[in-house]
C-alpha atoms as a PDB file:
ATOM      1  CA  UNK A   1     -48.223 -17.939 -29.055  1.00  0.00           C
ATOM      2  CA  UNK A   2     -46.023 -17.317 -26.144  1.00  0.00           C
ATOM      3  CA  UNK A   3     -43.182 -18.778 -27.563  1.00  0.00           C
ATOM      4  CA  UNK A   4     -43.414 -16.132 -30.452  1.00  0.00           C
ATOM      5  CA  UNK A   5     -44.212 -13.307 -27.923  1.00  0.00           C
ATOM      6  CA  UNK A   6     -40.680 -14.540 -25.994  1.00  0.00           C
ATOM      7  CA  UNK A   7     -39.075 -14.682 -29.614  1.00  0.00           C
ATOM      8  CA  UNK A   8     -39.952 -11.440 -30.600  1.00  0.00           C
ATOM      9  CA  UNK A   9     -39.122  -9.693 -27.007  1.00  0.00           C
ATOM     10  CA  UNK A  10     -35.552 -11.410 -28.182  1.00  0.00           C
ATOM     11  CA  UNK A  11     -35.545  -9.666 -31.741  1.00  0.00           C
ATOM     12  CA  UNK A  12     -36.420  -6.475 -30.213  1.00  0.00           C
ATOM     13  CA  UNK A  13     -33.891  -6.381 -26.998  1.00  0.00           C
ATOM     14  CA  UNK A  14     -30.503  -7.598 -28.694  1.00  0.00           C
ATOM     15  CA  UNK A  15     -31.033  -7.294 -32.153  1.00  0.00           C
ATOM     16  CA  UNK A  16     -32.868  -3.877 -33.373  1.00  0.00           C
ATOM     17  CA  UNK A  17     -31.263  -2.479 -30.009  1.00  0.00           C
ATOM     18  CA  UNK A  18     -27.386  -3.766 -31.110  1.00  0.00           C
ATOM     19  CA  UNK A  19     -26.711  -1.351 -34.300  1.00  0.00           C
ATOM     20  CA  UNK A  20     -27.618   1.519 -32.603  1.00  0.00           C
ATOM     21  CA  UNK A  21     -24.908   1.356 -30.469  1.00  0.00           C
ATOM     22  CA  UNK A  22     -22.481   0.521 -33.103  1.00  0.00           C
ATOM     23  CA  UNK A  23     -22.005   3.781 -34.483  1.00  0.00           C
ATOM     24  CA  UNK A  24     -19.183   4.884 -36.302  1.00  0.00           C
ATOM     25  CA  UNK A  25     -15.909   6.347 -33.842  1.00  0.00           C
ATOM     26  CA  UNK A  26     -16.518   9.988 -33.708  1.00  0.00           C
ATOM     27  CA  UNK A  27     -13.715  12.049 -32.046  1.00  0.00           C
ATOM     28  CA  UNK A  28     -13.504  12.278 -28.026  1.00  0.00           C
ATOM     29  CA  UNK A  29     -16.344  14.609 -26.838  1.00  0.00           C
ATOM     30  CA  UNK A  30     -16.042  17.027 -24.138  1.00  0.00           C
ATOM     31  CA  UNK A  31     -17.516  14.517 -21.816  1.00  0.00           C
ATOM     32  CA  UNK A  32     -14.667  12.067 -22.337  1.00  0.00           C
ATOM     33  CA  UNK A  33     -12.335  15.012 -21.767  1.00  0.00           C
ATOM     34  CA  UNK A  34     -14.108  16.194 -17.943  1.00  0.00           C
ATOM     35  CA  UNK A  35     -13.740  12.120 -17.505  1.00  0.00           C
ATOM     36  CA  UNK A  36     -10.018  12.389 -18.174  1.00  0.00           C
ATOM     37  CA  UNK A  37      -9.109  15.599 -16.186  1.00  0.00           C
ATOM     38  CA  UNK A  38     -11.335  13.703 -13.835  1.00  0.00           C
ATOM     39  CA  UNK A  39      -9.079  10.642 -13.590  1.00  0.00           C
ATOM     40  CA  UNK A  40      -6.006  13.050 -13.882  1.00  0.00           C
ATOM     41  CA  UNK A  41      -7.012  14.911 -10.747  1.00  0.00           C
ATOM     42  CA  UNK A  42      -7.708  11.391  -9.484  1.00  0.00           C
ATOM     43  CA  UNK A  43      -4.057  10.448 -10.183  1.00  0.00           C
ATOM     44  CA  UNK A  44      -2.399  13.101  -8.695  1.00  0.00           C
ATOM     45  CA  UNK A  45      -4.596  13.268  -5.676  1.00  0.00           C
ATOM     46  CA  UNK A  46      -4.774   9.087  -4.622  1.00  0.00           C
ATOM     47  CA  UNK A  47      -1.684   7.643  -6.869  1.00  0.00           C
ATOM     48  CA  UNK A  48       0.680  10.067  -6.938  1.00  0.00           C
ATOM     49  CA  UNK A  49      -0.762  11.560  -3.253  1.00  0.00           C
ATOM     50  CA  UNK A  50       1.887  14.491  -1.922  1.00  0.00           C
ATOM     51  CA  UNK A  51       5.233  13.291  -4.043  1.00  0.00           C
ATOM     52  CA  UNK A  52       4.763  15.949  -6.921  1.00  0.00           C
ATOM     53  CA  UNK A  53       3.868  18.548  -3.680  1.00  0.00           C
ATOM     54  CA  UNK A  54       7.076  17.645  -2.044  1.00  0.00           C
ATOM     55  CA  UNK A  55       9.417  17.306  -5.532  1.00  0.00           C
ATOM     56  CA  UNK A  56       7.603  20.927  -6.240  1.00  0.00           C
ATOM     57  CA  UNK A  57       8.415  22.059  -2.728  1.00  0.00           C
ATOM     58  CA  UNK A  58      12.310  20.406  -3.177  1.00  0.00           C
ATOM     59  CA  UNK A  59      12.399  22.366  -6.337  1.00  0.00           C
ATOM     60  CA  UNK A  60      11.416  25.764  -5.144  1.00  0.00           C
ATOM     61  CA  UNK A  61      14.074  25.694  -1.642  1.00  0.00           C
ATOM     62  CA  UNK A  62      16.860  24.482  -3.908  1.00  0.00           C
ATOM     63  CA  UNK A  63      16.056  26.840  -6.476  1.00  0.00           C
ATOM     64  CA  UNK A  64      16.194  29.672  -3.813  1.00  0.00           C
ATOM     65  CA  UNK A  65      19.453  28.275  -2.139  1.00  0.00           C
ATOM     66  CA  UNK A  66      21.058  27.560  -5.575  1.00  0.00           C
ATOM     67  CA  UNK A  67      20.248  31.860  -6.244  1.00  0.00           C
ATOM     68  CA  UNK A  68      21.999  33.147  -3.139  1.00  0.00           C
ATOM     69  CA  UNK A  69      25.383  30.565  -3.139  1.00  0.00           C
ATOM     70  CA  UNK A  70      25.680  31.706  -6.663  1.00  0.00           C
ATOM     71  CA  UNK A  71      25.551  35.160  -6.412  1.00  0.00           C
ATOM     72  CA  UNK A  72      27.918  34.594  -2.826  1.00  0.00           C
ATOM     73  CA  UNK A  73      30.490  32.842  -4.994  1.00  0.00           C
ATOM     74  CA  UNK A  74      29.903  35.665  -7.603  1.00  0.00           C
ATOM     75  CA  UNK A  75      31.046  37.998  -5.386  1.00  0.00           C
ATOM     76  CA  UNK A  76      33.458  36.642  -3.477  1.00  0.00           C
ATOM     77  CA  UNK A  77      35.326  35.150  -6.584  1.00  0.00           C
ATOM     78  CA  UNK A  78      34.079  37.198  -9.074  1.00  0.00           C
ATOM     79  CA  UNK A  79      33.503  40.627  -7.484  1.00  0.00           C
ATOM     80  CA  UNK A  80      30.093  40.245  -8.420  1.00  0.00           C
ATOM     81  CA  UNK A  81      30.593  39.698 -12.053  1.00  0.00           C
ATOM     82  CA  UNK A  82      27.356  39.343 -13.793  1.00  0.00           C
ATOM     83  CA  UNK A  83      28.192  37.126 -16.182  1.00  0.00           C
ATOM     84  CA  UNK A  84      28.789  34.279 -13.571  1.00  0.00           C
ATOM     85  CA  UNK A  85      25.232  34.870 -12.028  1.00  0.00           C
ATOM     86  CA  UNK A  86      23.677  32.607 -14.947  1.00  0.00           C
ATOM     87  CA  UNK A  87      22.197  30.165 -12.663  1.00  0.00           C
ATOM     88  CA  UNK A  88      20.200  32.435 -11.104  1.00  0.00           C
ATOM     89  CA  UNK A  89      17.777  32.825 -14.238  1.00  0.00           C
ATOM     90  CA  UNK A  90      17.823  29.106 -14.331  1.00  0.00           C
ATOM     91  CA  UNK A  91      17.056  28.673 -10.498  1.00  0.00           C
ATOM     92  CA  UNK A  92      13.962  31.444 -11.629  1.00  0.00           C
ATOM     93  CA  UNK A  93      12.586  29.019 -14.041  1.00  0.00           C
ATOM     94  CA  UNK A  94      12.779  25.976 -11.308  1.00  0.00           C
ATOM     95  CA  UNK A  95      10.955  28.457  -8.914  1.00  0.00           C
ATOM     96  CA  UNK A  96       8.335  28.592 -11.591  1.00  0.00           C
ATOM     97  CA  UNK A  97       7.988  25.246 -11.803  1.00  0.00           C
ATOM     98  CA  UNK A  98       7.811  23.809  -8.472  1.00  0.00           C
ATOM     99  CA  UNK A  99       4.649  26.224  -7.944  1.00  0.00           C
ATOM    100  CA  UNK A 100       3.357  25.171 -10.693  1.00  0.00           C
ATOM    101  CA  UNK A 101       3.924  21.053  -9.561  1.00  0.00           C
ATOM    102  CA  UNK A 102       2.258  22.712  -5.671  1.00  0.00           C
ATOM    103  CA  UNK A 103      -1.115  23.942  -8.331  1.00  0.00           C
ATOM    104  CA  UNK A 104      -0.769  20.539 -10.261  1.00  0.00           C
ATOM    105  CA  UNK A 105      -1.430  18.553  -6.900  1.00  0.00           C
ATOM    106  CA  UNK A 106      -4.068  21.048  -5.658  1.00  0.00           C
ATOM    107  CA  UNK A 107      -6.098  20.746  -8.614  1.00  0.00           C
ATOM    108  CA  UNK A 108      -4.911  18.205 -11.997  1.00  0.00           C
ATOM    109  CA  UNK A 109      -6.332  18.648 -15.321  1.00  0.00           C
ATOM    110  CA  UNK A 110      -4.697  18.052 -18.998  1.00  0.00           C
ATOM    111  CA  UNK A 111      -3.414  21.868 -19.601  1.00  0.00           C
ATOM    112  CA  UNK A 112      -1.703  22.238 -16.398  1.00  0.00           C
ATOM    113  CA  UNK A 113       0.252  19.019 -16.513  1.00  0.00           C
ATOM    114  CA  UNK A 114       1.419  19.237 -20.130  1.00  0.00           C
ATOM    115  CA  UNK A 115       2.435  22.814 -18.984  1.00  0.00           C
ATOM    116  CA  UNK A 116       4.467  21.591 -15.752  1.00  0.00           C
ATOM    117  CA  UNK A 117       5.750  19.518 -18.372  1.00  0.00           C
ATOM    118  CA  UNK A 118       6.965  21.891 -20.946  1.00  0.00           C
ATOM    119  CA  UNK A 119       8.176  23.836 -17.876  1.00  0.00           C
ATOM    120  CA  UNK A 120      10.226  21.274 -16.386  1.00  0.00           C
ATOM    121  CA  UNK A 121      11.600  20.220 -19.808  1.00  0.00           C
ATOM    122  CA  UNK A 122      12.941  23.470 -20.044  1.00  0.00           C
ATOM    123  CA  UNK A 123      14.091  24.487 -16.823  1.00  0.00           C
ATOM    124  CA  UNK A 124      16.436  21.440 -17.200  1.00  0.00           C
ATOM    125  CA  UNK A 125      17.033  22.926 -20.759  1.00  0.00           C
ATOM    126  CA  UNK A 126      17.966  26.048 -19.371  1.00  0.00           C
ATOM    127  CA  UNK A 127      20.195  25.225 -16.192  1.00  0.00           C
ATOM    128  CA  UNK A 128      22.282  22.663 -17.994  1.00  0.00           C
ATOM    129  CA  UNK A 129      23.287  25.828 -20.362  1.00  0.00           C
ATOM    130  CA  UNK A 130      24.224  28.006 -17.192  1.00  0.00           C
ATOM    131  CA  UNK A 131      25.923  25.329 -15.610  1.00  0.00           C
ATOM    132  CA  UNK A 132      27.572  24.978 -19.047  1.00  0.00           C
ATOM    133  CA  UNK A 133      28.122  28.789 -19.247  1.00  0.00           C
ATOM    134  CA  UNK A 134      29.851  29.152 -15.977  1.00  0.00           C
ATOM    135  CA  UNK A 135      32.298  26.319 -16.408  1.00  0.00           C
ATOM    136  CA  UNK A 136      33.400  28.063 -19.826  1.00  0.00           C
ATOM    137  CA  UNK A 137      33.015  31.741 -19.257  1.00  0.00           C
ATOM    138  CA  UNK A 138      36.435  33.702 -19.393  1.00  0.00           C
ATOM    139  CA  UNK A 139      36.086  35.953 -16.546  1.00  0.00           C
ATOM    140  CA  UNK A 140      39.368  35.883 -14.758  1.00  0.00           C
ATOM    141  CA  UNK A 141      38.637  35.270 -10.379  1.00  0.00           C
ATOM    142  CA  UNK A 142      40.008  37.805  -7.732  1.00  0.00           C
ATOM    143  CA  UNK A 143      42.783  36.504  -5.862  1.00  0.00           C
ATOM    144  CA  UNK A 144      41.856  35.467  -2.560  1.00  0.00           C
ATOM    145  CA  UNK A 145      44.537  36.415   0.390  1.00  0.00           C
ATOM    146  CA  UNK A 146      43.094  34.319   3.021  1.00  0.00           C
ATOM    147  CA  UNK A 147      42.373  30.611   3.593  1.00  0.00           C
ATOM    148  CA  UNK A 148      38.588  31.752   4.814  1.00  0.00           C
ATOM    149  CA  UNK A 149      37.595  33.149   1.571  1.00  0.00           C
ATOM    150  CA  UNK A 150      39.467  30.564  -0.439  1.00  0.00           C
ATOM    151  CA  UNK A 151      36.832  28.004   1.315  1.00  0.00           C
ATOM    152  CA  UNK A 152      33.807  29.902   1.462  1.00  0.00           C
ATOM    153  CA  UNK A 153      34.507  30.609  -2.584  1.00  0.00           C
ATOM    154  CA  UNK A 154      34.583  26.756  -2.575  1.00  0.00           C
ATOM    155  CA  UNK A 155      31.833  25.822  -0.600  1.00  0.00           C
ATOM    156  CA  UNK A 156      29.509  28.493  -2.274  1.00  0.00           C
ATOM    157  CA  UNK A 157      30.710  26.850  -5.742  1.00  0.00           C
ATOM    158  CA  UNK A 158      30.115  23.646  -4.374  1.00  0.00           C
ATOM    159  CA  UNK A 159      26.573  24.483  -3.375  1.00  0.00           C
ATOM    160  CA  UNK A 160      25.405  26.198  -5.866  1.00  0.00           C
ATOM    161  CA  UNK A 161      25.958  22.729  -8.316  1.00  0.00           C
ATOM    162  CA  UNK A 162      24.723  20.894  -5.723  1.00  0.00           C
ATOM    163  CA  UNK A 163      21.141  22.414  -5.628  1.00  0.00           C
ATOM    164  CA  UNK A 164      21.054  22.556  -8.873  1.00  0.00           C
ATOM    165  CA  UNK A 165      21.592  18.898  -9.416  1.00  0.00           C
ATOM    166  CA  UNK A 166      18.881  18.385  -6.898  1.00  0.00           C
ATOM    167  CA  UNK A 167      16.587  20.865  -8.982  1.00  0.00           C
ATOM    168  CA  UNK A 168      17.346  18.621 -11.797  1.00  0.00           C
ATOM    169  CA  UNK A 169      16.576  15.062  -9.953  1.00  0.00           C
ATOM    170  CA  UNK A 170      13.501  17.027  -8.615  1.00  0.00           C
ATOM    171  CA  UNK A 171      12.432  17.777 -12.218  1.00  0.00           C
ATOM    172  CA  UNK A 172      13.089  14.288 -14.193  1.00  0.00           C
ATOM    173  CA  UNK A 173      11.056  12.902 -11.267  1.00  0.00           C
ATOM    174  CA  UNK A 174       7.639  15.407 -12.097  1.00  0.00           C
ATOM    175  CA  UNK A 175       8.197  14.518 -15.255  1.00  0.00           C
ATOM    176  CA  UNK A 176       8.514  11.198 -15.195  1.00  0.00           C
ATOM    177  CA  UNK A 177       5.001  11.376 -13.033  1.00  0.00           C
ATOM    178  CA  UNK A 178       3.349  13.312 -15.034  1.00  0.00           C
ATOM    179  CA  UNK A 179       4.203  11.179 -18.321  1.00  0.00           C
ATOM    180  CA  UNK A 180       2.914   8.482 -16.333  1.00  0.00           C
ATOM    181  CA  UNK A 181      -0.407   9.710 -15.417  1.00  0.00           C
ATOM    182  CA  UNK A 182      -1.195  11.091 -18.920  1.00  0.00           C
ATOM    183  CA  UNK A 183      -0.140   8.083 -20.623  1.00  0.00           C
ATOM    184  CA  UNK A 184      -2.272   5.668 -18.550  1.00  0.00           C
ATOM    185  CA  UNK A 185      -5.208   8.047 -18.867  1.00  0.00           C
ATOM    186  CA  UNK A 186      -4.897   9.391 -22.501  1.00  0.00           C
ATOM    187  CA  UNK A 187      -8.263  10.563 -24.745  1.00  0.00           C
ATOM    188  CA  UNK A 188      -6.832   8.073 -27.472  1.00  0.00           C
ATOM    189  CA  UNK A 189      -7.138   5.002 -24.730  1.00  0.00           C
ATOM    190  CA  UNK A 190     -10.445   6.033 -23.871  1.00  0.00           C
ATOM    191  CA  UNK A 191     -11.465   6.349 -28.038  1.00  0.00           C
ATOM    192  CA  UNK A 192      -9.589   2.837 -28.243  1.00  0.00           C
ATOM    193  CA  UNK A 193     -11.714   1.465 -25.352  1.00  0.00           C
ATOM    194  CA  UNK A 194     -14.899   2.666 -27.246  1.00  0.00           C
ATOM    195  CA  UNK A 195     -14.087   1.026 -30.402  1.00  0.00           C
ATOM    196  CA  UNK A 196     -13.131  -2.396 -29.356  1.00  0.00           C
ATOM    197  CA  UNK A 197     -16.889  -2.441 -27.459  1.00  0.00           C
ATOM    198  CA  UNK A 198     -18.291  -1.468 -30.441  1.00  0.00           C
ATOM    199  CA  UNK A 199     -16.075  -3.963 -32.686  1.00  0.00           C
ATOM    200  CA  UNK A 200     -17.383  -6.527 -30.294  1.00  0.00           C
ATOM    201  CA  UNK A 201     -21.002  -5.175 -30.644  1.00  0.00           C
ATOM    202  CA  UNK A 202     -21.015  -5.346 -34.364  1.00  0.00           C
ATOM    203  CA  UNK A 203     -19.267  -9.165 -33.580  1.00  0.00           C
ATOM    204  CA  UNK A 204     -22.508 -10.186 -31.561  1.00  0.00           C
ATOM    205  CA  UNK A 205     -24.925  -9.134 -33.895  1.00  0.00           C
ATOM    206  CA  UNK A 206     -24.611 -11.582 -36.296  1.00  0.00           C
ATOM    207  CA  UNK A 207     -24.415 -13.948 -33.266  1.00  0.00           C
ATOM    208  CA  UNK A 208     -27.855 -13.036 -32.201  1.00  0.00           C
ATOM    209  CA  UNK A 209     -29.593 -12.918 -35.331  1.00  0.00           C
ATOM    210  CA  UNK A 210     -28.686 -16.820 -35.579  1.00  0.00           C
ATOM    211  CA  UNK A 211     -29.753 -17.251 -32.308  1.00  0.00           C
ATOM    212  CA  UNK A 212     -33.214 -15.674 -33.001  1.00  0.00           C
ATOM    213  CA  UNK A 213     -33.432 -17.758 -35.788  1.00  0.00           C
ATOM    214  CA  UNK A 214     -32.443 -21.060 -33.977  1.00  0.00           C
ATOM    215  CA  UNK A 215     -35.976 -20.305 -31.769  1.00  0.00           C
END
């Protein structure tokens, strides 16, 4: 009689208990969600620690630099042409990102790092057209009498596509983070996760039933 208590104990536990968790894969719920801004936040805050604070911060002082050597080379080249201050409205849109990248590290979750994304993907958009624009644009330059203003015209120039190449390194590398981080802890990972333990749940039953029956 104990023996059939013990085999019935069996029966109930793994057997009547097994299909109940083999349900069919329903879409993630909003508690799989909260667990992957969770891990997100996680990311940022352990894995990725300050580098996304510091590429945001690298952003926003080249971005700033990058607005006032273009509009000095503007003016001293260009007698403050307006049509060769395109990188400013770039350099706006990096400015824009790199506080958003100083939020992302304060506080992760799905929405704000596709949007730093986004962002990033088109502030490089954006300031490879300016760049673009200013090398082509037909506005003639002032002669320069001097040797001084021949240089600072030069350096400004210089600096100018200097910070903005920075600005660019600065935003391939948030992006390249941020990719990271949702890719390793994407909903459709977690859903995949889910259905391979119940594929392997629906694999034991039949396991256990035989087993019951062997006793």
């Amino acid at each position: 009689m104990t023996q059939n208590m013990f085999q019935e104990g069996l029966y109930q536990v793994f057997v009547k208990d097994t299909p109940s968790t083999s349900s069919p894969s329903t879409p993630v719920s909003t508690d799989d969600e909260d667990i992957f801004n969770v891990r997100i936040h996680r990311w940022f805050g352990t894995v990725v620690n300050t580098r996304v604070l510091v590429a945001g911060a690298i952003q926003i002082l080249g971005a700033l630099a990058c607005i006032l050597s273009t509009v000095t080379h503007a003016c001293v080249s260009y007698n403050c042409s307006v049509s060769m201050t395109t990188p400013v409205w770039s350099s706006l849109s990096y400015v824009a990102a790199g506080c958003l990248a100083m939020e992302v590290q304060r506080k992760a979750d799905q929405l704000k790092v596709i949007t730093l994304m986004g962002l990033n993907i088109f502030s490089l958009l954006f300031g490879f057209a300016a760049l673009l624009a200013n090398s082509v644009s037909s506005t003639e330059p002032v002669p320069l009498s001097t040797k001084e203003q021949r240089a600072g015209s030069y350096v400004a120039k210089g600096s100018y596509i200097a910070f903005t190449v920075q600005c660019f390194l600065a935003s391939v590398y948030i992006l390249f983070l941020s990719w990271k981080g949702l890719r390793r802890y994407s909903p459709t990972h977690i859903q995949a996760y889910r259905n391979l333990s119940q594929n392997q749940d629906e694999t034991n039953g039949p396991l256990l039933e035989q087993e019951e029956l062997n006793l």
